[in-house]
C-alpha atoms as a PDB file:
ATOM      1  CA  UNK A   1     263.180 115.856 399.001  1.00  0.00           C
ATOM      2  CA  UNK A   2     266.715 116.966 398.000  1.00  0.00           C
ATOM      3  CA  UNK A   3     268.497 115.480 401.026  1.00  0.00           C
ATOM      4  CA  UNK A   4     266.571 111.791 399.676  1.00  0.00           C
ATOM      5  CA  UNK A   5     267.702 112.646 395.905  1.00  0.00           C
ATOM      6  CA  UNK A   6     271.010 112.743 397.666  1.00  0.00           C
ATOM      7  CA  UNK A   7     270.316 109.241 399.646  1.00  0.00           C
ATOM      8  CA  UNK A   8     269.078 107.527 396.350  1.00  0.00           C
ATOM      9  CA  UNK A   9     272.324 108.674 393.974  1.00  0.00           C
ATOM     10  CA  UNK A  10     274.866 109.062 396.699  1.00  0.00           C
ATOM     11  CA  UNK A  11     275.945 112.075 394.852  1.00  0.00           C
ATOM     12  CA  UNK A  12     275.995 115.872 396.028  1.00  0.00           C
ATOM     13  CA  UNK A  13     272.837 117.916 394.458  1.00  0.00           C
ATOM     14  CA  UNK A  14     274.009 121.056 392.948  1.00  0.00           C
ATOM     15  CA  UNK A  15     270.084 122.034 392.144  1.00  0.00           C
ATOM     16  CA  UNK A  16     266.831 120.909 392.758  1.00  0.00           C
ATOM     17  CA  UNK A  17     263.335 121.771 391.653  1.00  0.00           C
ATOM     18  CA  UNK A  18     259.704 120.793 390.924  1.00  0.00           C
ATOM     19  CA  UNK A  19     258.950 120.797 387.373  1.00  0.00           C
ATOM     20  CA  UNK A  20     255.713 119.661 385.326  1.00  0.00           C
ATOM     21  CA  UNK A  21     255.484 119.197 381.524  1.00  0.00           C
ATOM     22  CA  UNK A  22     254.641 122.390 379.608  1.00  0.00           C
ATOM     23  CA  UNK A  23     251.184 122.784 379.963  1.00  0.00           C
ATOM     24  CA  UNK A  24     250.119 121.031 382.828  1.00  0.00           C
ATOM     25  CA  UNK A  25     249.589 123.667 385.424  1.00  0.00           C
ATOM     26  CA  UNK A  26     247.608 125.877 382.921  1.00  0.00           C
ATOM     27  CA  UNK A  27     245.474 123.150 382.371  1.00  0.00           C
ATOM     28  CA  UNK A  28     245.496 122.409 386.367  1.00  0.00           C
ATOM     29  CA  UNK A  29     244.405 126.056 387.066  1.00  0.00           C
ATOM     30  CA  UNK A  30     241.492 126.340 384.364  1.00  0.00           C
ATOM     31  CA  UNK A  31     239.801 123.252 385.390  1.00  0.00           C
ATOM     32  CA  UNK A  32     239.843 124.409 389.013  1.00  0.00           C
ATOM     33  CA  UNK A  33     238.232 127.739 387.523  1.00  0.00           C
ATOM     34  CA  UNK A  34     235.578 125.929 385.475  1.00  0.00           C
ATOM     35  CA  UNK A  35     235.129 123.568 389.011  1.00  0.00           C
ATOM     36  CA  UNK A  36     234.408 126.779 390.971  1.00  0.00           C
ATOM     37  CA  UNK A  37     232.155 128.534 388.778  1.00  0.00           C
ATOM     38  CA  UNK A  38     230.181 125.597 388.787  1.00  0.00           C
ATOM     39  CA  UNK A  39     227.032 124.236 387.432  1.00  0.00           C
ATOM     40  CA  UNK A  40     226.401 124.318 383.929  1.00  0.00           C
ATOM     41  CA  UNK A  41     228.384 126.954 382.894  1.00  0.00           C
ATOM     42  CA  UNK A  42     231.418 125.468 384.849  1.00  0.00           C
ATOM     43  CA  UNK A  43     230.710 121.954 383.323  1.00  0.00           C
ATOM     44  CA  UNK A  44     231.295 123.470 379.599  1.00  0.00           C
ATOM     45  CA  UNK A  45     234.379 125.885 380.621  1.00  0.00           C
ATOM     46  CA  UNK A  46     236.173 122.639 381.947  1.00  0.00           C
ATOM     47  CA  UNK A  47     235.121 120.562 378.597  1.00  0.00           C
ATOM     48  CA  UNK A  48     236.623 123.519 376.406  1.00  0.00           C
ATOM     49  CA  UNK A  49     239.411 123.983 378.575  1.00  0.00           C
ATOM     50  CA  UNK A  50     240.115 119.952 378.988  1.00  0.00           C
ATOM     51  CA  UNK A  51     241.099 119.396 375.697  1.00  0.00           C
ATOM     52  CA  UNK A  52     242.473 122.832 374.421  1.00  0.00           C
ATOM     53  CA  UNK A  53     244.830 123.282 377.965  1.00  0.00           C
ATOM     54  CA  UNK A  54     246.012 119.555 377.554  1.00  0.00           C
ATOM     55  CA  UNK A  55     249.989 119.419 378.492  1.00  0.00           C
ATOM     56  CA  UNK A  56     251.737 120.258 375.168  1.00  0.00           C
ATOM     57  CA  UNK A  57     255.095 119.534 376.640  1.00  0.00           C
ATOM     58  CA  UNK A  58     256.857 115.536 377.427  1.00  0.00           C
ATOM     59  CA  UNK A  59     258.841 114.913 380.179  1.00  0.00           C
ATOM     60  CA  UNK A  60     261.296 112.080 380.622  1.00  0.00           C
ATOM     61  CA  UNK A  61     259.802 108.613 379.462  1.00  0.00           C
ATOM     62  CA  UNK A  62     256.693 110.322 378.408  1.00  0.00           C
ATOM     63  CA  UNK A  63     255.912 110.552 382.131  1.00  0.00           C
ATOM     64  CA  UNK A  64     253.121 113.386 382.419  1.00  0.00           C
ATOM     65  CA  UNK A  65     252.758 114.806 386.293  1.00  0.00           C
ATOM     66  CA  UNK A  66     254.752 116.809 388.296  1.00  0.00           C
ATOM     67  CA  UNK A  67     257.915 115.748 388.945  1.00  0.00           C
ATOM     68  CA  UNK A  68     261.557 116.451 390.438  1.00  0.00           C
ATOM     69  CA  UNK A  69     264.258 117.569 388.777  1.00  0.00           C
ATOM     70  CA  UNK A  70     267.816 116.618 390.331  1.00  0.00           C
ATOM     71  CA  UNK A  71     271.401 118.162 388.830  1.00  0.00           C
ATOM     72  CA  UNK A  72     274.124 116.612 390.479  1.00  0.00           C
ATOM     73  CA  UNK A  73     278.148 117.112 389.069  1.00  0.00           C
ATOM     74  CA  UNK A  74     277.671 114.331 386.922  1.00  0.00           C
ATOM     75  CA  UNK A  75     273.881 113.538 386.389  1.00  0.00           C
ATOM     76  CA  UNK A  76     270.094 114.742 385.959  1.00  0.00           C
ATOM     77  CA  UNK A  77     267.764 112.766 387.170  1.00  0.00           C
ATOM     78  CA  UNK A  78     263.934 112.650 387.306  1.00  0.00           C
ATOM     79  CA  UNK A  79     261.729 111.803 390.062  1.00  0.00           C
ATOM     80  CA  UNK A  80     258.212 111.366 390.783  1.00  0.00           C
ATOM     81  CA  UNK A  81     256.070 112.881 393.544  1.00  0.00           C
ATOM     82  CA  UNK A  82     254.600 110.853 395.734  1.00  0.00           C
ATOM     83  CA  UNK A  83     251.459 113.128 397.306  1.00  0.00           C
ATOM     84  CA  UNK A  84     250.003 112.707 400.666  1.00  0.00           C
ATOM     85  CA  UNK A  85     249.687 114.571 404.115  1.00  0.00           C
ATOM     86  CA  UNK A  86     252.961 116.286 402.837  1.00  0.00           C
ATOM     87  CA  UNK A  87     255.247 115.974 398.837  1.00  0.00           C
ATOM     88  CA  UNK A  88     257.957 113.415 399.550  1.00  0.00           C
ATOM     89  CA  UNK A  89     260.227 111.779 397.146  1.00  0.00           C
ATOM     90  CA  UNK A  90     258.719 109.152 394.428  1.00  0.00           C
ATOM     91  CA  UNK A  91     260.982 106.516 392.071  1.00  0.00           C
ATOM     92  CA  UNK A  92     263.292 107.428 390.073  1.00  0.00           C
ATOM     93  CA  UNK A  93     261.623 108.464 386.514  1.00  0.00           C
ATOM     94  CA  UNK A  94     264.826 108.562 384.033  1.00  0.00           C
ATOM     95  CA  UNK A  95     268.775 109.886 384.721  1.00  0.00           C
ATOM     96  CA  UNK A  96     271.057 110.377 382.336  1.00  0.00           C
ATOM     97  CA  UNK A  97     274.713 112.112 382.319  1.00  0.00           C
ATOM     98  CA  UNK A  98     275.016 116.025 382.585  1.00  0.00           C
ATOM     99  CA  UNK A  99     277.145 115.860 379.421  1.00  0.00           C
ATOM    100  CA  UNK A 100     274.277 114.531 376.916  1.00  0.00           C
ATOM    101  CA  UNK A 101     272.647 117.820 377.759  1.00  0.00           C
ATOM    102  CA  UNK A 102     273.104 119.833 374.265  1.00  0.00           C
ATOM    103  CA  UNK A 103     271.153 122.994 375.450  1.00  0.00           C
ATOM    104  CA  UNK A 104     268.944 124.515 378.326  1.00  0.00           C
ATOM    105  CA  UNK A 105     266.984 127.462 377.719  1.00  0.00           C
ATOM    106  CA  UNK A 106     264.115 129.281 380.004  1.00  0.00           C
ATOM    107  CA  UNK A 107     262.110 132.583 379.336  1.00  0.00           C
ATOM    108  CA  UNK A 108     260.181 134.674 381.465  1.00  0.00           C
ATOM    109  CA  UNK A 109     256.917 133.099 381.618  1.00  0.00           C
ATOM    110  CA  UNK A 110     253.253 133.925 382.116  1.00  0.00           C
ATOM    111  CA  UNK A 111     251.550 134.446 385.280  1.00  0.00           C
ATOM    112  CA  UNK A 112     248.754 131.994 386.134  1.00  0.00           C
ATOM    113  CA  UNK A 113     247.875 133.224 389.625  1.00  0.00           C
ATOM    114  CA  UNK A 114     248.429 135.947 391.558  1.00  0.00           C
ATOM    115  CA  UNK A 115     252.432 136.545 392.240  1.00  0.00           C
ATOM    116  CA  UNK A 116     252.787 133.321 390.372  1.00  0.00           C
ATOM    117  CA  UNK A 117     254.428 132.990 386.686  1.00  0.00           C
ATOM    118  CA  UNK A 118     255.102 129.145 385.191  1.00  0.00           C
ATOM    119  CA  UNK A 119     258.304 129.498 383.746  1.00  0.00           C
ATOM    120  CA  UNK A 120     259.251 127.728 380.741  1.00  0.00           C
ATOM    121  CA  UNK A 121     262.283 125.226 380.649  1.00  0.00           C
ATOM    122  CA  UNK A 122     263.816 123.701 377.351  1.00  0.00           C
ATOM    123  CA  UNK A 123     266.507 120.967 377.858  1.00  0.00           C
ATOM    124  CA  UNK A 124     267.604 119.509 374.588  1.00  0.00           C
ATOM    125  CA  UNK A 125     269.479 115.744 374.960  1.00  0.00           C
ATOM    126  CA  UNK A 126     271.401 113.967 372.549  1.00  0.00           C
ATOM    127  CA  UNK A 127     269.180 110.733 373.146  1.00  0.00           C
ATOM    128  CA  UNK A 128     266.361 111.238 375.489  1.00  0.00           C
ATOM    129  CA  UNK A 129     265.000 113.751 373.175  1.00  0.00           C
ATOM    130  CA  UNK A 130     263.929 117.496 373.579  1.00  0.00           C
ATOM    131  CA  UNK A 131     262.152 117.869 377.069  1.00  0.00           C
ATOM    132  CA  UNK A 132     259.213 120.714 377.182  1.00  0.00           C
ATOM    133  CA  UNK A 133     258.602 121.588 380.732  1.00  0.00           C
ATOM    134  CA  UNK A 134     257.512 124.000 383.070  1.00  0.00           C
ATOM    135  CA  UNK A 135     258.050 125.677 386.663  1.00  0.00           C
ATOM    136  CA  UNK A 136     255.480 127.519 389.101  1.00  0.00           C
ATOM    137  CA  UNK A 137     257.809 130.083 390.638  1.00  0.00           C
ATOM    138  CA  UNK A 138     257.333 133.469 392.471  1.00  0.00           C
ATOM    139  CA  UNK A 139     256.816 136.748 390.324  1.00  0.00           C
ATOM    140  CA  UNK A 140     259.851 138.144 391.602  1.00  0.00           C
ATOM    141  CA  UNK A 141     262.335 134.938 392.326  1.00  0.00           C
ATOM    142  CA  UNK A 142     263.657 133.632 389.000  1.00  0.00           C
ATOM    143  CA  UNK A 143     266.985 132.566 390.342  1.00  0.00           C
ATOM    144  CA  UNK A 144     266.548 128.990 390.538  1.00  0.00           C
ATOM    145  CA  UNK A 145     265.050 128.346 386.528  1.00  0.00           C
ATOM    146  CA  UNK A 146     268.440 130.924 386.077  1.00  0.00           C
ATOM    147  CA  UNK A 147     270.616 128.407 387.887  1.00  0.00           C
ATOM    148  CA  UNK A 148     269.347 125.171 386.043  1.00  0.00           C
ATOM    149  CA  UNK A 149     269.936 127.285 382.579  1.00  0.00           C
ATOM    150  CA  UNK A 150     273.741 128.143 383.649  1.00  0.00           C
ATOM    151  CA  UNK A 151     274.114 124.704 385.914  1.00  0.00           C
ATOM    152  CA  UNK A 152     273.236 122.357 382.409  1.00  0.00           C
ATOM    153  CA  UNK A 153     274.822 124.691 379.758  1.00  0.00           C
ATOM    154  CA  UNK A 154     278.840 124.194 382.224  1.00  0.00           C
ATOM    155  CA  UNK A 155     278.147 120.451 381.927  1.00  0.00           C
ATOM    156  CA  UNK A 156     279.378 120.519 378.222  1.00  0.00           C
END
């Protein structure tokens, strides 16, 4: 997907990542608990969960699924993810220039399934808003959420 994020800006990607607005993939994983318990008990777990677990978090354009983030020298760019046999490359969601990025900030996260944490990611822009989203990344990898902090704080 990065080398078609390339294609579609004709720019160098510095960093790129799947990211979901904050809450999604807690919501994702406690439905698919209440669908395997199952029956009747299942069927009320998933209508508690369905409106308690809904995504808290916006992402660009109010768009709501999992998406791609893209930081190139001079942009960030959102794109969807088109799902089938394999993840490829959607449209392009929003982009806007590296230097309306006030602040970036991540924190450690929770873990939602074994070796698993979603990582928190806070990008504040001076017009597209504060954007509330999240990452599903390997207990002990947090490099890449590190990155996209350091990557969008240098393009003031």
């Amino acid at each position: 997907m990065k080398k078609d994020a390339e294609t579609t800006l004709s720019e160098t990607v510095i960093l790129a990542m799947r990211v979901t607005p904050r809450g999604l993939l807690n919501s994702a994983v406690m439905k698919g608990a209440a669908r395997s318990l199952g029956g009747l008990a299942g069927a009320a777990l998933e209508h508690a969960t369905t409106s308690k677990n809904a995504p808290s978090g916006s992402g660009p354009n109010g768009y709501n699924k999992a998406m791609f983030l893209v930081v190139t020298p001079t942009r960030v760019a959102f794109f969807s993810i088109e799902v089938g046999a394999t993840a490829r490359l959607g449209s392009l969601i929003a982009e806007f220039p590296r230097s309306e990025v006030k602040a970036c900030s991540t924190a450690r996260g929770t873990m939602q399934v074994p070796f698993f944490m979603t990582r928190p990611i806070d990008i504040e822009t001076t017009n597209h808003g504060n954007l509330s989203l999240e990452t599903l990344t390997p207990v002990f990898l947090r490099g890449s959420v590190l990155k996209l902090e350091q990557a969008l704080q240098n393009s003031k």
